[in-house]
Protein backbone atom coordinates (compact mmCIF):
# COMPACT_ATOMS: atom_id res chain seq x y z
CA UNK A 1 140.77 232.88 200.80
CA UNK A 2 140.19 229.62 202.81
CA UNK A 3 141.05 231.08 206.57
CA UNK A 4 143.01 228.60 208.66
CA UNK A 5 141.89 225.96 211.31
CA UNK A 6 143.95 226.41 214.22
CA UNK A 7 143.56 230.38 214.86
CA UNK A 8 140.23 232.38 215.94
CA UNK A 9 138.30 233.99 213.62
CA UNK A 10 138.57 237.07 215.13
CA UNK A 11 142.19 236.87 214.66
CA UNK A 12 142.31 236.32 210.98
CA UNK A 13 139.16 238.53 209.99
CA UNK A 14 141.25 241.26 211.85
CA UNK A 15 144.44 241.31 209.78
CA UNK A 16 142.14 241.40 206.70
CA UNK A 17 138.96 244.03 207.45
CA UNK A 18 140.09 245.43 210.74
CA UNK A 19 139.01 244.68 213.90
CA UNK A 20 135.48 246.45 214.07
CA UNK A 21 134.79 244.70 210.93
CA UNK A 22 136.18 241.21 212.13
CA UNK A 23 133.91 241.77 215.23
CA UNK A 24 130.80 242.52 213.32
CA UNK A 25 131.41 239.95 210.66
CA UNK A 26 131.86 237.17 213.92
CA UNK A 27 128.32 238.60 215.43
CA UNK A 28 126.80 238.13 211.84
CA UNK A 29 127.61 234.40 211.67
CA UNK A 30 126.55 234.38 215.48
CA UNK A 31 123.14 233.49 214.07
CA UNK A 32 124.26 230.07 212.76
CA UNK A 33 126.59 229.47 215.88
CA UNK A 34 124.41 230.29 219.06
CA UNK A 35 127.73 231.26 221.12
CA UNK A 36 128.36 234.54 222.59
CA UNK A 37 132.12 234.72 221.55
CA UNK A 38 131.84 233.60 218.35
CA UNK A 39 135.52 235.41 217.30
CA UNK A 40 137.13 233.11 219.35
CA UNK A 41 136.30 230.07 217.72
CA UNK A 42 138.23 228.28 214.64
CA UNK A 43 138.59 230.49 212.10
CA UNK A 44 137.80 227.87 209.43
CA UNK A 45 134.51 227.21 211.03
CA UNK A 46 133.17 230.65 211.47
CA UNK A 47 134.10 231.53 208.28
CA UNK A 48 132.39 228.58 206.07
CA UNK A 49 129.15 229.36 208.43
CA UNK A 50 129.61 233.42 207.31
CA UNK A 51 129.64 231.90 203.84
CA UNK A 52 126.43 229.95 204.01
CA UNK A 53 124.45 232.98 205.92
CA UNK A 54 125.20 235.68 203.04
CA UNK A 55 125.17 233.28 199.99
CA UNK A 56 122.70 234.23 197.39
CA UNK A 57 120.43 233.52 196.79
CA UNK A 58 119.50 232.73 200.54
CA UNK A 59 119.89 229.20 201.77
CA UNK A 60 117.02 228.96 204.47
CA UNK A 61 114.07 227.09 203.73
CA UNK A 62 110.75 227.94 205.25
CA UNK A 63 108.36 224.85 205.17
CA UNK A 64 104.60 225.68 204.90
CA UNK A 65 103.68 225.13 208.63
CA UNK A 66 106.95 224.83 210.29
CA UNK A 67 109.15 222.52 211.43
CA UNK A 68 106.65 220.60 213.37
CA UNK A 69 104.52 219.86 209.75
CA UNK A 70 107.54 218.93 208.21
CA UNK A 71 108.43 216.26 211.28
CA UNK A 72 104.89 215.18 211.28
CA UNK A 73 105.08 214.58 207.26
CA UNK A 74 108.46 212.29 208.14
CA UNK A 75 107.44 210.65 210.81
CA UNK A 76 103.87 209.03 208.96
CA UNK A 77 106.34 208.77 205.75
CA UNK A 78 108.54 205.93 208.12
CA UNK A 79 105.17 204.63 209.19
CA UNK A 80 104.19 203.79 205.95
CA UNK A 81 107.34 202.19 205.16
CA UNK A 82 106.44 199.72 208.12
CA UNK A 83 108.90 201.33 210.86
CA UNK A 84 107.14 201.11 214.06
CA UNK A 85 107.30 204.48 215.90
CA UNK A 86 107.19 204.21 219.75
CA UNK A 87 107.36 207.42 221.75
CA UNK A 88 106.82 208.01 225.57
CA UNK A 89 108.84 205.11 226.80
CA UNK A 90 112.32 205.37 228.28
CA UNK A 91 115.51 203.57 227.57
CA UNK A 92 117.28 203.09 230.42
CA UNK A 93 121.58 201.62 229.87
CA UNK A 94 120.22 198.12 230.15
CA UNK A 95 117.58 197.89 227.65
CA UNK A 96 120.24 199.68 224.91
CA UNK A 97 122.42 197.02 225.91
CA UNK A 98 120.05 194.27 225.63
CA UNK A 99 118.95 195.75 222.01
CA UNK A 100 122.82 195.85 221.15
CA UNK A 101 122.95 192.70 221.46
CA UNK A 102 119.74 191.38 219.30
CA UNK A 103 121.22 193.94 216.36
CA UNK A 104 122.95 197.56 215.59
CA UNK A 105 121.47 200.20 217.71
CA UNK A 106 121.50 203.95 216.52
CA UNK A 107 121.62 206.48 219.76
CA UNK A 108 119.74 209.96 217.86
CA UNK A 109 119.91 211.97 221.15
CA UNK A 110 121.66 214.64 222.85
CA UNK A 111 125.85 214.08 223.89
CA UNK A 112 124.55 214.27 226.92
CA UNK A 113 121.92 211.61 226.95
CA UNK A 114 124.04 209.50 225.26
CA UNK A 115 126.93 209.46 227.92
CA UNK A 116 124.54 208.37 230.15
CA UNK A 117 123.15 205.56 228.15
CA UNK A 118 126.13 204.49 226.98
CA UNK A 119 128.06 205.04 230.14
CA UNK A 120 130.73 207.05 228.02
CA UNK A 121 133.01 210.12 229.32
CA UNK A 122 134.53 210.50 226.28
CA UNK A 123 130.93 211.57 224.54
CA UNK A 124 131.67 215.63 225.41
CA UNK A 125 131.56 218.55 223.00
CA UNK A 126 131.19 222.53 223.52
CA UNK A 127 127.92 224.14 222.25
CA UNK A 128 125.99 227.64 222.30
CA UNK A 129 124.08 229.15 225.64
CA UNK A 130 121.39 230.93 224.27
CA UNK A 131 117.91 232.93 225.17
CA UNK A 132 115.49 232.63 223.26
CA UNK A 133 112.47 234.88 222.44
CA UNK A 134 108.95 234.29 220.77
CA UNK A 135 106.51 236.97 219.97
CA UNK A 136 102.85 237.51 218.49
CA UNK A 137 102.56 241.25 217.39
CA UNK A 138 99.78 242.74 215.94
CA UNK A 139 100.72 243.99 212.19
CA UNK A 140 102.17 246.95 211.81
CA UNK A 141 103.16 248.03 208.16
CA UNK A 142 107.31 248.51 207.73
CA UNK A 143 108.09 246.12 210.25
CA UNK A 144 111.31 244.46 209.45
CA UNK A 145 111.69 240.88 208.06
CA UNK A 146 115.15 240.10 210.25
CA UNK A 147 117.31 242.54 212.30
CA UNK A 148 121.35 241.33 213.06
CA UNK A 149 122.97 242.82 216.12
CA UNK A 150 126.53 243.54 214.91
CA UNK A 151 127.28 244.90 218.05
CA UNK A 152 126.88 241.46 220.16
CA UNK A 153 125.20 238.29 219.04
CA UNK A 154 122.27 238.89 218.42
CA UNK A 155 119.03 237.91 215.42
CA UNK A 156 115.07 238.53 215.09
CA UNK A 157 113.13 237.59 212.31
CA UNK A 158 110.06 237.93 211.28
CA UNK A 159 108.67 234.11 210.04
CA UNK A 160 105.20 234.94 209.12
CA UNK A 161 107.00 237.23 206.31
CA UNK A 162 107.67 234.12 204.63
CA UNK A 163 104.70 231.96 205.63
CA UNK A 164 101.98 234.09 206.86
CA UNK A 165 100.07 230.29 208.04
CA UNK A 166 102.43 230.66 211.48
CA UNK A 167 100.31 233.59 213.14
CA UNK A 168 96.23 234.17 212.95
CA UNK A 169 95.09 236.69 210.50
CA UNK A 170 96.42 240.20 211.58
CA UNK A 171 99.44 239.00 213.30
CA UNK A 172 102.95 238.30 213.29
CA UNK A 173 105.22 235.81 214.58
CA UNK A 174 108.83 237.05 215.82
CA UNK A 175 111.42 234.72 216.85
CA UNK A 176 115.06 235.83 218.05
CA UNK A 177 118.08 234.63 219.71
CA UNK A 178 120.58 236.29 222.18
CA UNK A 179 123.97 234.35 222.93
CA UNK A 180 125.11 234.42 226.28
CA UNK A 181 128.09 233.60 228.72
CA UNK A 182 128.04 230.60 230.40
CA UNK A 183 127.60 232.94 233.70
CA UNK A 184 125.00 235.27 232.33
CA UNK A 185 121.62 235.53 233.76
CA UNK A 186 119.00 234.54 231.25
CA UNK A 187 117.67 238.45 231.94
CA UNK A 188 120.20 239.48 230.22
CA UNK A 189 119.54 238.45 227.08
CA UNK A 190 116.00 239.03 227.59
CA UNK A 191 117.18 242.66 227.55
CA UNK A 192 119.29 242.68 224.39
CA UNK A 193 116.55 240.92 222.60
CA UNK A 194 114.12 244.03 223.73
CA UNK A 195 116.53 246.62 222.68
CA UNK A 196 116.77 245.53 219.32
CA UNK A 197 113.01 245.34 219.31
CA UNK A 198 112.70 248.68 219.55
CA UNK A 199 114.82 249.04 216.55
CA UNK A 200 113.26 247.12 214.47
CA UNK A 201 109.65 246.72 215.73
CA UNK A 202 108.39 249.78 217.15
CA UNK A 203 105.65 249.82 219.46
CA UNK A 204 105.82 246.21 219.79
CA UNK A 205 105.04 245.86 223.49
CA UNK A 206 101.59 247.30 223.04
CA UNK A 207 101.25 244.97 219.94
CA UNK A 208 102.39 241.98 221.51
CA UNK A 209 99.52 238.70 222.03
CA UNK A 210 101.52 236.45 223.02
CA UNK A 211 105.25 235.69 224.38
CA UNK A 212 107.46 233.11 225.01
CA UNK A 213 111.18 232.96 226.76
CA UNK A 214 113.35 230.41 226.93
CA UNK A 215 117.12 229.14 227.97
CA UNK A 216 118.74 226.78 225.32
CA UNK A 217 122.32 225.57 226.92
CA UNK A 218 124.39 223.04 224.99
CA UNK A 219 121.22 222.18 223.04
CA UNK A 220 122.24 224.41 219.48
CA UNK A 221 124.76 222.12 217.72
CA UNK A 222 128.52 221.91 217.95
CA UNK A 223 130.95 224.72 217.84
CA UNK A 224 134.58 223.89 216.64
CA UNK A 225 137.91 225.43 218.64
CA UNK A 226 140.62 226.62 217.10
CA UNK A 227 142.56 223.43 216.20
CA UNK A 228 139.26 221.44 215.76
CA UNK A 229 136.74 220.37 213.02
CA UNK A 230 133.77 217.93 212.83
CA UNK A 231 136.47 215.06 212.84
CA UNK A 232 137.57 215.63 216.12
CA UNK A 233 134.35 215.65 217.43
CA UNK A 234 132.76 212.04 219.14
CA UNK A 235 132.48 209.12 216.33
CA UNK A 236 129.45 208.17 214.77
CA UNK A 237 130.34 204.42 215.25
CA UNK A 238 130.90 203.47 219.14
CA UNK A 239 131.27 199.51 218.72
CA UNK A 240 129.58 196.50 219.43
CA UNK A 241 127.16 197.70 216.94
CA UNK A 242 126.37 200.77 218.64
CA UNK A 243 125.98 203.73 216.18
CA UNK A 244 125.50 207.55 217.16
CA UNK A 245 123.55 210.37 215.44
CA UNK A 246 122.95 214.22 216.49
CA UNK A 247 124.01 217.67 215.85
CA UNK A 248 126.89 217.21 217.91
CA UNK A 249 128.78 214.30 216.59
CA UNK A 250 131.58 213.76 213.76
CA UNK A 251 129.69 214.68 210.89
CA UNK A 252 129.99 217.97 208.06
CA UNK A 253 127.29 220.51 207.87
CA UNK A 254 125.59 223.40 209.34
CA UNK A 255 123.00 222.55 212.08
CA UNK A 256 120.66 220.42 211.63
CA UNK A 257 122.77 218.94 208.61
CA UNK A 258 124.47 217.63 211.66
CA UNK A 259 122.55 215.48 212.65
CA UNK A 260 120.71 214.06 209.08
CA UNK A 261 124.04 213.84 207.67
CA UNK A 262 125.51 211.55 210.59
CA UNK A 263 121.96 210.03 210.88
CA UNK A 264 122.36 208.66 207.15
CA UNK A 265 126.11 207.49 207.98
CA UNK A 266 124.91 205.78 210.93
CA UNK A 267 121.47 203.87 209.26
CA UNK A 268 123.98 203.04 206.59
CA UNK A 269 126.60 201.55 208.85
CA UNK A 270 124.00 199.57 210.68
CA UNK A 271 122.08 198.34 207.56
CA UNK A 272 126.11 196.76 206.83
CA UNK A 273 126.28 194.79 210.37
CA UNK A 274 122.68 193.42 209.89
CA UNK A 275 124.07 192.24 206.80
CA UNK A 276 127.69 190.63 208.27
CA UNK A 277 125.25 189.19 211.12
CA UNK A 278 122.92 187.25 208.51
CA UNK A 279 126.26 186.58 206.42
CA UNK A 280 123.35 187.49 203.83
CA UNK A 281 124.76 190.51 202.57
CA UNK A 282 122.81 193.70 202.24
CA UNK A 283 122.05 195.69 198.81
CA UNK A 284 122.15 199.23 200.19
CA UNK A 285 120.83 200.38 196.72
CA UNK A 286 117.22 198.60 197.39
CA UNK A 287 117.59 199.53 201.10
């Protein structure tokens, strides 16, 4: 059954599995949410990320390499389609407004960022606070592949289970997150994420290489309110030939899909006003 928009999930997973389960079920989906309450948001969007985490078989994809080779593979891809690729230089209000005006412009950045550039209040939407924790451990037969805290919001998983390439040869790489309060200490999650360690890693603090920690606030993707979807959430097109992309923005998907899906909309949309400039028209099929 479909739950509804405008109550928390918590709420409607209650009258259905009980409470303990509703509150376990909302820490589950935690992992695709990043927010420490996750219960209290819309029902409808907890429940269609639940969906997605325990579909089978699995929807994550691991990319030989990571991330980073996959970026890397895209970015020389646009290269050789003759986009020129500048990186290191700022843009600064004026020069988006002076390249608004010579054609459309596509802002790919955080909300944040972009009410700056833009000089727009309205571009505001909540996210997660989370910590987050990297490990090298030294192999250890039985170690788990991922642990879920069902108590709180919690996930580790073990990545070189799936590509062994992320770690040198004897080694594993761990990577968790630990949702927290927009008053909690980063410590705090530090200590969650080394209680479930134990659990599922023994001995891992004598094992451990290497180690990273870090805060991610308002940098893990939209969450929706009870009341709220992805349309409420700040357009794609701003005017004047402005267009917006991110994870953050009016666009359907889980995470990253965010931001490629409203990246697409927004290329698409600015391909069109090159074309109503030239009064040339655009074939979007040979674009």
């Amino acid at each position: 059954r479909t739950a509804p928009v405008d109550g928390t999930f918590l709420e409607w997973a209650t009258g259905r599995v009980g409470e303990e389960g509703a509150r376990a079920a909302a820490n589950f989906a935690a992992a695709a949410l990043f927010h420490h309450d996750p219960g209290a948001l819309s029902a409808r969007f907890v429940q269609e990320r639940f969906h997605r985490l325990t579909s089978l078989p699995p929807e994550a994809r691991y990319p030989v390499g990571g991330w980073a080779r996959l970026v890397e593979r895209m970015a020389a891809h646009a290269r050789g389609l003759g986009v020129v690729v500048e990186t290191g230089a700022r843009v600064d209000t004026r020069t988006l407004g002076e390249l608004a005006r010579t054609g459309p412009v596509i802002v790919a950045t955080s909300l944040d960022s972009a009410r700056t550039l833009l000089d727009d209040a309205s571009l505001t939407w909540e996210s997660g606070r989370t910590v987050l924790v990297d490990l090298a451990v030294r192999t250890r037969r039985g170690d788990a592949f991922i642990v879920s805290d069902l108590d709180a919001p919690g996930w580790l998983e073990r990545f070189t289970a799936q590509d062994p390439s992320l770690a040198p040869a004897g080694e594993q790489l761990l990577q968790g997150q630990f949702a927290i309060g927009p008053d909690a200490r980063r410590a705090e999650g530090v200590a969650r994420a080394e209680a479930l360690l134990d659990l599922g890693f023994p001995g891992w603090r004598e094992r451990t290489t290497w180690r990273a920690e870090a805060l991610a606030d308002g940098r893990t993707g939209a969450v929706d309110r009870p009341g709220t979807t992805w349309r409420d959430r700040p357009s794609v097109v701003r005017g004047d030939g402005v267009f917006l992309a991110g994870d953050q923005v009016a666009a359907p998907g889980l995470l990253s899909e965010v931001s490629f899906t409203s990246g697409l909309e927004a290329s698409m949309l600015a391909v069109k006003a090159v074309g109503r400039r030239s009064g040339s028209g655009v074939d979007l099929n040979q674009t």
